[in-house]
C-alpha atoms as a PDB file:
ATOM      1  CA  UNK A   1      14.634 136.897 -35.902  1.00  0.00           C
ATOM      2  CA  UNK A   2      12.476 135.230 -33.378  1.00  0.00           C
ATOM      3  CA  UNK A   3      12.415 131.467 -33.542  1.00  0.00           C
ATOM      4  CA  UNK A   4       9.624 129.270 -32.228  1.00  0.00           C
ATOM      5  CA  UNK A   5       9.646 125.522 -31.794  1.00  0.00           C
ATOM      6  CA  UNK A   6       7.014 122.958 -30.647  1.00  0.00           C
ATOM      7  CA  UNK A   7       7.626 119.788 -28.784  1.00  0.00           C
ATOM      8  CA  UNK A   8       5.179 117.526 -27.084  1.00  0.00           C
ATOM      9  CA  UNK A   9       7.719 115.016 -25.174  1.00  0.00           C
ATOM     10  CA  UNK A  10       5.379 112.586 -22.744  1.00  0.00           C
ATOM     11  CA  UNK A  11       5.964 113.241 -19.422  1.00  0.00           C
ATOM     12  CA  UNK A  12       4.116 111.799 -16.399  1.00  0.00           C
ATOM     13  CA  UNK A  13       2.058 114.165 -14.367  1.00  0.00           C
ATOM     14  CA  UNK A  14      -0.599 112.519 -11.917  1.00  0.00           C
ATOM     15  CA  UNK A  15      -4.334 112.492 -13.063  1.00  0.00           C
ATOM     16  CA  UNK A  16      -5.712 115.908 -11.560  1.00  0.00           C
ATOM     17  CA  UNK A  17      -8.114 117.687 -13.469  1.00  0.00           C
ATOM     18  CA  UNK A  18      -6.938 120.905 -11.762  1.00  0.00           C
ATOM     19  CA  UNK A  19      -3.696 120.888 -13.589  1.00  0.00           C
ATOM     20  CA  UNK A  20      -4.742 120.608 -17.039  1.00  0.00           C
ATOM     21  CA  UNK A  21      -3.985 123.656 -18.875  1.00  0.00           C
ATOM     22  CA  UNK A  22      -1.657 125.132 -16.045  1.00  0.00           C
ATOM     23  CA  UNK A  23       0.999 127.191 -17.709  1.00  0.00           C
ATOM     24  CA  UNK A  24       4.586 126.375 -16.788  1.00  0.00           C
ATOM     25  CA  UNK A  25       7.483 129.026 -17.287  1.00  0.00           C
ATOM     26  CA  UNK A  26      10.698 128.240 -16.696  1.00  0.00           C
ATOM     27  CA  UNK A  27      14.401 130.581 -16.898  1.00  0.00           C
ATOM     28  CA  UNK A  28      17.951 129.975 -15.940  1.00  0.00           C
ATOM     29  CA  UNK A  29      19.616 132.785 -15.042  1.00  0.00           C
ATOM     30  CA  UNK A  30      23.792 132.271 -15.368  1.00  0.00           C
ATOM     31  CA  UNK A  31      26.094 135.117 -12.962  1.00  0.00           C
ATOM     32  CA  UNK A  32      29.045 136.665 -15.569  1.00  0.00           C
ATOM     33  CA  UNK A  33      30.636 139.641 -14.479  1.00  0.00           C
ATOM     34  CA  UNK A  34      31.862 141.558 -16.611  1.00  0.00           C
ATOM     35  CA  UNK A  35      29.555 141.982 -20.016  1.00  0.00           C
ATOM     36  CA  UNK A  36      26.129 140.204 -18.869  1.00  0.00           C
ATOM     37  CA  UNK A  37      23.267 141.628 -20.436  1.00  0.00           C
ATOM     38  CA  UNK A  38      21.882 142.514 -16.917  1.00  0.00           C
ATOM     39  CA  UNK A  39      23.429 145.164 -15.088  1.00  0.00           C
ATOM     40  CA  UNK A  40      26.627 143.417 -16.256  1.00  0.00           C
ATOM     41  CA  UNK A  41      26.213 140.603 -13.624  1.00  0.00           C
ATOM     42  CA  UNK A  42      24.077 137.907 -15.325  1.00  0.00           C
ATOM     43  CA  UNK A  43      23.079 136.233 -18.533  1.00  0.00           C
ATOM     44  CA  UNK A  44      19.749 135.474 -19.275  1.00  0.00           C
ATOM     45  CA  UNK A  45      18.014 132.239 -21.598  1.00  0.00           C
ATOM     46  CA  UNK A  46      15.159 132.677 -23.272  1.00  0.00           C
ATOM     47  CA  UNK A  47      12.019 131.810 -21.893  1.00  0.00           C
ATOM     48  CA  UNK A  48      10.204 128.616 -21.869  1.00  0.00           C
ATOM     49  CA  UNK A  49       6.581 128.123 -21.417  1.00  0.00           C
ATOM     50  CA  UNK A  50       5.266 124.405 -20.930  1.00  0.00           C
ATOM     51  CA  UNK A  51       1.465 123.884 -20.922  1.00  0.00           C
ATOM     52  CA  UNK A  52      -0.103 120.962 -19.004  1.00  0.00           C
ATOM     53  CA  UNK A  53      -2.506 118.884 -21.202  1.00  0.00           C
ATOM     54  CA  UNK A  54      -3.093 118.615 -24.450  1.00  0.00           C
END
């Protein structure tokens, strides 16, 4: 089952017109060996997009 959330913590970002709407993705990446889920060498999160703006 995929799960979505929503969050809109306020976080300071300086006042450039350029960055509203920029998308943001972040990942962490963890190295397990044996059993990760890539090439049995690393774990991945899930995916996090941020979007700058409102």
């Amino acid at each position: 089952m995929l799960r979505r959330s929503c969050a809109a913590p306020p976080i300071a970002v300086p006042n450039f017109p350029a960055l509203r709407g920029v998308d943001l993705h972040f990942q962490a990446a963890v190295f397990r060996s044996p059993g990760g889920a890539f090439s049995d060498t690393l774990d991945l999160s899930a995916g996090l997009r941020l979007q700058v703006g409102s």
